[in-house]
N, C-alpha and C. Protein backbone atom coordinates (compact mmCIF):
# COMPACT_ATOMS: atom_id res chain seq x y z
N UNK A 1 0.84 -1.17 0.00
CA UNK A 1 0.00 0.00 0.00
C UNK A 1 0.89 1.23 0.00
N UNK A 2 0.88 1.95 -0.90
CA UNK A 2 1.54 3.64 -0.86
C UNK A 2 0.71 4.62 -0.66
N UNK A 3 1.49 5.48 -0.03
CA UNK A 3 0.59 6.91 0.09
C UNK A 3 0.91 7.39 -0.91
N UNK A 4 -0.13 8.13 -1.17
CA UNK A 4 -0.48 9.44 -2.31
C UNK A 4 0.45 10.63 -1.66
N UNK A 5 0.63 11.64 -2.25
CA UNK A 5 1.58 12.39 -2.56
C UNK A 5 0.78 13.71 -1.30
N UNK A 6 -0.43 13.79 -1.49
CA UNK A 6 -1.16 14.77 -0.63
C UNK A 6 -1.86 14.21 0.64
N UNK A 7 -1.74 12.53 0.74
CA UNK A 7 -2.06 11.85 1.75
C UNK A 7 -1.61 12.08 2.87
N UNK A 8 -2.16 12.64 4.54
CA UNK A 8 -1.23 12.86 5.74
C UNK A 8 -0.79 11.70 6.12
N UNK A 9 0.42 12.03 6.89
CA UNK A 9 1.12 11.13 7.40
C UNK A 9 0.20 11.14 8.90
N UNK A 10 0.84 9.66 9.26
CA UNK A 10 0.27 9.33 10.70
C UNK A 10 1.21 10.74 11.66
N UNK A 11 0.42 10.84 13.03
CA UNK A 11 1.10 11.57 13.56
C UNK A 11 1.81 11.08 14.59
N UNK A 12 1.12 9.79 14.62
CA UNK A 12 2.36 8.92 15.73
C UNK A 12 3.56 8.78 15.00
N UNK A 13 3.10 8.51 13.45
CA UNK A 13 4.90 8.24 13.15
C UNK A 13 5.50 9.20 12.91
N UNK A 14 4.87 10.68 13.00
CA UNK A 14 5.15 12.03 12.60
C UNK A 14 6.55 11.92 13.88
N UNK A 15 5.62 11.54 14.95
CA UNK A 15 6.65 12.23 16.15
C UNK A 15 7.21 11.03 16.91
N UNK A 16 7.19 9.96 15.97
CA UNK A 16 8.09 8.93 16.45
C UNK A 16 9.71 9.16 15.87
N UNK A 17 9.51 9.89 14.51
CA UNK A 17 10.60 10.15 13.26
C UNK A 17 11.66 11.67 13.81
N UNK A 18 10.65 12.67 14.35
CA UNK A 18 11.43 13.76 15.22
C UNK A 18 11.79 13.72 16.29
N UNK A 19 11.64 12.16 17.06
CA UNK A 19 12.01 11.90 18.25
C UNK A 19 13.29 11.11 17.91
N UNK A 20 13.03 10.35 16.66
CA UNK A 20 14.52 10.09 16.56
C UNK A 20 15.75 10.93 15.90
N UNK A 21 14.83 11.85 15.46
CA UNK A 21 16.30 12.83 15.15
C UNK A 21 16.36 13.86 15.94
N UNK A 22 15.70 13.99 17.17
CA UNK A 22 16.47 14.56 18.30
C UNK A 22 16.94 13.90 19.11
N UNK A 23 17.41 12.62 18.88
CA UNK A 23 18.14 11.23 19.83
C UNK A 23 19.30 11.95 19.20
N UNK A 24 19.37 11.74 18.16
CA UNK A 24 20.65 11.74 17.08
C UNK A 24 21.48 13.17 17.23
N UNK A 25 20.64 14.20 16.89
CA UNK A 25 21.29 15.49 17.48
C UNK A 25 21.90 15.56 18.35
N UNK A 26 21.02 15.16 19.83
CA UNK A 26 21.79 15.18 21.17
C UNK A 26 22.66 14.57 21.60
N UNK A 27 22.92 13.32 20.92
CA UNK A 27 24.06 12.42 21.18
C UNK A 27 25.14 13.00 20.30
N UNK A 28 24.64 13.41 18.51
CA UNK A 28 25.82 14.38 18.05
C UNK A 28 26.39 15.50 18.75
N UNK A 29 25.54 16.27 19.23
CA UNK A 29 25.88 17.54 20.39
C UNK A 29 27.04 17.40 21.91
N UNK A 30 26.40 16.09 22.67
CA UNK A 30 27.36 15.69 23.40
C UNK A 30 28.75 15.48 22.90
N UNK A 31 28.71 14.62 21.45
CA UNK A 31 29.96 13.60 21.28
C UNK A 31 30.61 15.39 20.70
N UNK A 32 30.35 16.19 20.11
CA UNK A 32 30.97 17.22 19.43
C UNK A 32 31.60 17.66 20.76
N UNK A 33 30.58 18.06 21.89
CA UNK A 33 31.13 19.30 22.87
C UNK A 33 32.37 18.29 23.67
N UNK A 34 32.24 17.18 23.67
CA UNK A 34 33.11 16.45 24.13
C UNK A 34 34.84 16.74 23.32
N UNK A 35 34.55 16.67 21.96
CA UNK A 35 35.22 16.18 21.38
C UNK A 35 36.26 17.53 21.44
N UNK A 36 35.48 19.27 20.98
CA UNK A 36 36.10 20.19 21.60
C UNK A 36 36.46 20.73 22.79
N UNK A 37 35.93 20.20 23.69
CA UNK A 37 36.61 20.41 25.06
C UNK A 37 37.78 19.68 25.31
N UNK A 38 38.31 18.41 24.28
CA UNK A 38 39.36 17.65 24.50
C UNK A 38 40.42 18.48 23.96
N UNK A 39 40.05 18.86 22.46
CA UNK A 39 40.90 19.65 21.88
C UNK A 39 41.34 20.93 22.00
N UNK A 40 40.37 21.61 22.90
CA UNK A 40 40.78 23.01 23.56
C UNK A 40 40.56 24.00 22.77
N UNK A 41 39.52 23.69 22.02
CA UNK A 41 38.77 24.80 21.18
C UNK A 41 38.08 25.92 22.10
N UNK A 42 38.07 26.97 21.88
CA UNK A 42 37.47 28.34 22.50
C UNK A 42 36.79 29.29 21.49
N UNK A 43 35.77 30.21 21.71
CA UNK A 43 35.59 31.20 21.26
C UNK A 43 34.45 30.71 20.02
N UNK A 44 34.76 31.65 18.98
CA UNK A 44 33.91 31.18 17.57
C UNK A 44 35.03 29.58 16.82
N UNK A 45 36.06 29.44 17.83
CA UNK A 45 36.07 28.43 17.09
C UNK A 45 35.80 26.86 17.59
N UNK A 46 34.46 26.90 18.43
CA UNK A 46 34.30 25.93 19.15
C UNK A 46 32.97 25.63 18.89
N UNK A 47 32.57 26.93 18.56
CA UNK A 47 30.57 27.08 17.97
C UNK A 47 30.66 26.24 16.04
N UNK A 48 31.96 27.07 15.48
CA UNK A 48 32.22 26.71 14.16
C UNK A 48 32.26 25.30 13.93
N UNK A 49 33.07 24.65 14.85
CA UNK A 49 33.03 23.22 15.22
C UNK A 49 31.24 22.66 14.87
N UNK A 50 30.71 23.14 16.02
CA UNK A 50 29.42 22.57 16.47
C UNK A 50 28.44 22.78 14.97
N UNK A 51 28.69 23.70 14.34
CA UNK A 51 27.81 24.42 13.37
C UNK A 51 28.10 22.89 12.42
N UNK A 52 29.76 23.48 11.65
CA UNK A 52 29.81 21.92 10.72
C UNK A 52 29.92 20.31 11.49
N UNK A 53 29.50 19.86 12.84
CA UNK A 53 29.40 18.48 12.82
C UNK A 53 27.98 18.30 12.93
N UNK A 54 26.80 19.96 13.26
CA UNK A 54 25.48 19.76 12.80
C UNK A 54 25.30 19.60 11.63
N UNK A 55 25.96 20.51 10.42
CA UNK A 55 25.53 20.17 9.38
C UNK A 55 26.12 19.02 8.40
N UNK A 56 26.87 18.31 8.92
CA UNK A 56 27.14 16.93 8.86
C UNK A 56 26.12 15.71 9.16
N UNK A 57 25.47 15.89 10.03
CA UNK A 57 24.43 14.99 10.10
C UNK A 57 23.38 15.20 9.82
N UNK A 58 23.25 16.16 9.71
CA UNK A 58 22.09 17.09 8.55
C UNK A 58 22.61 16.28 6.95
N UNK A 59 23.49 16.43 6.85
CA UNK A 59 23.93 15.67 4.96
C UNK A 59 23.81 14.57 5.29
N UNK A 60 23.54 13.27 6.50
CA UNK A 60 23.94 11.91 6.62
C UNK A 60 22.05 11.89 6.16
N UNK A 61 21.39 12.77 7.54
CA UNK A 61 20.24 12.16 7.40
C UNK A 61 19.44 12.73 6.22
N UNK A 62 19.71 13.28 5.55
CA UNK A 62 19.38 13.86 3.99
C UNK A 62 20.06 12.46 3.16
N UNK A 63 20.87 12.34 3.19
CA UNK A 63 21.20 11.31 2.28
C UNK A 63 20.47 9.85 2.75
N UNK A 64 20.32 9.97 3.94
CA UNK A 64 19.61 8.35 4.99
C UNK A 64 17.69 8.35 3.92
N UNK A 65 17.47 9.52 3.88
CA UNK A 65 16.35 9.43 3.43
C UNK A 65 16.05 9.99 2.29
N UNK A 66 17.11 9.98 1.53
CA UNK A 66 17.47 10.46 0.28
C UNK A 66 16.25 11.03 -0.61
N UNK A 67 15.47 10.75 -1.59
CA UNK A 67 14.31 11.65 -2.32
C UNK A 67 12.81 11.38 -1.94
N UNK A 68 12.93 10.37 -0.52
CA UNK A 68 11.66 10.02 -0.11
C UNK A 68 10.94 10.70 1.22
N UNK A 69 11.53 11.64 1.36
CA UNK A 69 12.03 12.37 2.53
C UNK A 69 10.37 13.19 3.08
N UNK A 70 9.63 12.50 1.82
CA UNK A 70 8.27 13.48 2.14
C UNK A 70 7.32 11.78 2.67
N UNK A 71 7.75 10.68 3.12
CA UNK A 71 7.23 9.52 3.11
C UNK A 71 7.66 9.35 4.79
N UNK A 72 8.19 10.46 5.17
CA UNK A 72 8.73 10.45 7.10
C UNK A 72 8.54 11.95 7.70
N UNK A 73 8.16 12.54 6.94
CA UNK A 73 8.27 14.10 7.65
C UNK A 73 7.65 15.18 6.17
N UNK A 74 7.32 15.86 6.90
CA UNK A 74 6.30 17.20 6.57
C UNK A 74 6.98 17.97 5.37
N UNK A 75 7.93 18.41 5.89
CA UNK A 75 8.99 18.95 4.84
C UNK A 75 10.25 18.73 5.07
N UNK A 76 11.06 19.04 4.03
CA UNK A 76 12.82 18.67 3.87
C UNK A 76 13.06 19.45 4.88
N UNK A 77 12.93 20.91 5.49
CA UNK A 77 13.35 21.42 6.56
C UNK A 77 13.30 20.86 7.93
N UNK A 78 12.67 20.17 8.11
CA UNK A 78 12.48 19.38 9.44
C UNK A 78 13.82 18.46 10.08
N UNK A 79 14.39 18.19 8.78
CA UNK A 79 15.48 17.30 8.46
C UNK A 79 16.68 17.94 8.95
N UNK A 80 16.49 19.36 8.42
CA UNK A 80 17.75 19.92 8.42
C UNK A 80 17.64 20.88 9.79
N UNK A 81 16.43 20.77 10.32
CA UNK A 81 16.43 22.10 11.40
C UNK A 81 16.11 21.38 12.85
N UNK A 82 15.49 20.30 12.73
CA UNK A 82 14.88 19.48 14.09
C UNK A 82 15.86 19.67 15.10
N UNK A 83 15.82 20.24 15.94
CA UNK A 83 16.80 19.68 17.43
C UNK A 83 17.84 20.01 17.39
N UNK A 84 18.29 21.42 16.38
CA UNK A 84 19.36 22.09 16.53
C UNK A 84 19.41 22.95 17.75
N UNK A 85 18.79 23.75 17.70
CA UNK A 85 19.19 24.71 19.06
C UNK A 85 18.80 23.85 20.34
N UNK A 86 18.20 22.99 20.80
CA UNK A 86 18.46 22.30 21.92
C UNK A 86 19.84 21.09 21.87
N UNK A 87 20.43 21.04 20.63
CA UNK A 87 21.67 20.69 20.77
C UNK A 87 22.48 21.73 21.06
N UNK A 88 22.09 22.80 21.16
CA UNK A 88 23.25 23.64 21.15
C UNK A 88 23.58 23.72 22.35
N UNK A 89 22.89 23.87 23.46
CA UNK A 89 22.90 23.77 24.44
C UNK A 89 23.93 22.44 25.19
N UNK A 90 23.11 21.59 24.87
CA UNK A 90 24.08 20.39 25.10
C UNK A 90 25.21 20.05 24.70
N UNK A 91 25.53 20.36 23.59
CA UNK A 91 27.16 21.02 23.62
C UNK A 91 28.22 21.97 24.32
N UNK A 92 27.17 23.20 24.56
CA UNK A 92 28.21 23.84 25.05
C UNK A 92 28.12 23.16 26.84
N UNK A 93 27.32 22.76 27.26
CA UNK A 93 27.43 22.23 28.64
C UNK A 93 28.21 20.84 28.94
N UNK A 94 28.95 19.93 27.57
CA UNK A 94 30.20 19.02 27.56
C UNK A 94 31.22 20.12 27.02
N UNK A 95 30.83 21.33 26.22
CA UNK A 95 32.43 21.61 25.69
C UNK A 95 32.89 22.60 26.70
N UNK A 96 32.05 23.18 27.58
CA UNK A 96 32.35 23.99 28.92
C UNK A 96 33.27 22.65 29.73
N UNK A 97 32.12 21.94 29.89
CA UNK A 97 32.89 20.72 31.42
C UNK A 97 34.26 20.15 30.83
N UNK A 98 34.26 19.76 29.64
CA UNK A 98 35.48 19.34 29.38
C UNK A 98 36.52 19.91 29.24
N UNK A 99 36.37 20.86 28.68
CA UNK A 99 37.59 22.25 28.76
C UNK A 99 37.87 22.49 30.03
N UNK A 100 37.56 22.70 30.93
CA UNK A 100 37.49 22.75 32.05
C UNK A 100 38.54 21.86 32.66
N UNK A 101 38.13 20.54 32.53
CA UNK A 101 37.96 19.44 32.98
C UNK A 101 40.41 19.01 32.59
N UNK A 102 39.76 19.37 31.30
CA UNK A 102 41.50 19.01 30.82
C UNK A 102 42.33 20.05 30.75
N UNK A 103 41.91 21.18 30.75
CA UNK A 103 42.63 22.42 30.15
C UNK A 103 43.22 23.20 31.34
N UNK A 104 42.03 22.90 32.30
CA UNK A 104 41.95 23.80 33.30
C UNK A 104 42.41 23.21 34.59
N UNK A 105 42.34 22.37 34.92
CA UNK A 105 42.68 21.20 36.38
C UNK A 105 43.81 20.37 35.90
């Protein structure tokens, strides 16, 4: 059975699909702020970091759901925007502790 092109999507699987790509964000967000707090990134060049390993998984899950992308979610922006700024957060609260953590003690 296929959906039609103007057919709604379920909304359980609406927000089963943005629940998993804010799993994915936040675990990208941790592993990033981790990863610059090891390396001792500061300033704009620690956000610059965070910006391209978001939009890195932004190109994985664009490519994960390559031209069917309207068969899991509303629009292509959802893809690219879901659970960014609450990653942001969660980054800078590993790339604070870790900097900290190695740089500083």
């Amino acid at each position: 059975m296929t959906r039609k092109e103007n057919e709604p999507l379920s909304s359980v699987s609406l927000q089963g699909n943005h629940a998993i790509i804010s799993y994915c964000r936040t675990a990208l967000s941790a592993t990033s702020g981790i990863v610059a707090g090891i390396l001792g990134l500061y300033g704009l060049n620690g956000f610059l970091f965070y910006i391209c390993s978001s939009l890195f998984m932004s190109i994985l899950l664009v490519g994960k759901a390559k031209c069917a992308w309207h068969k899991y979610f509303l629009s292509r922006w959802d893809i690219w925007t879901n659970g960014v700024i609450g990653g942001t957060l969660t980054f800078i609260l590993f790339w604070t502790f870790l900097y900290g953590l190695v740089h500083v003690y």
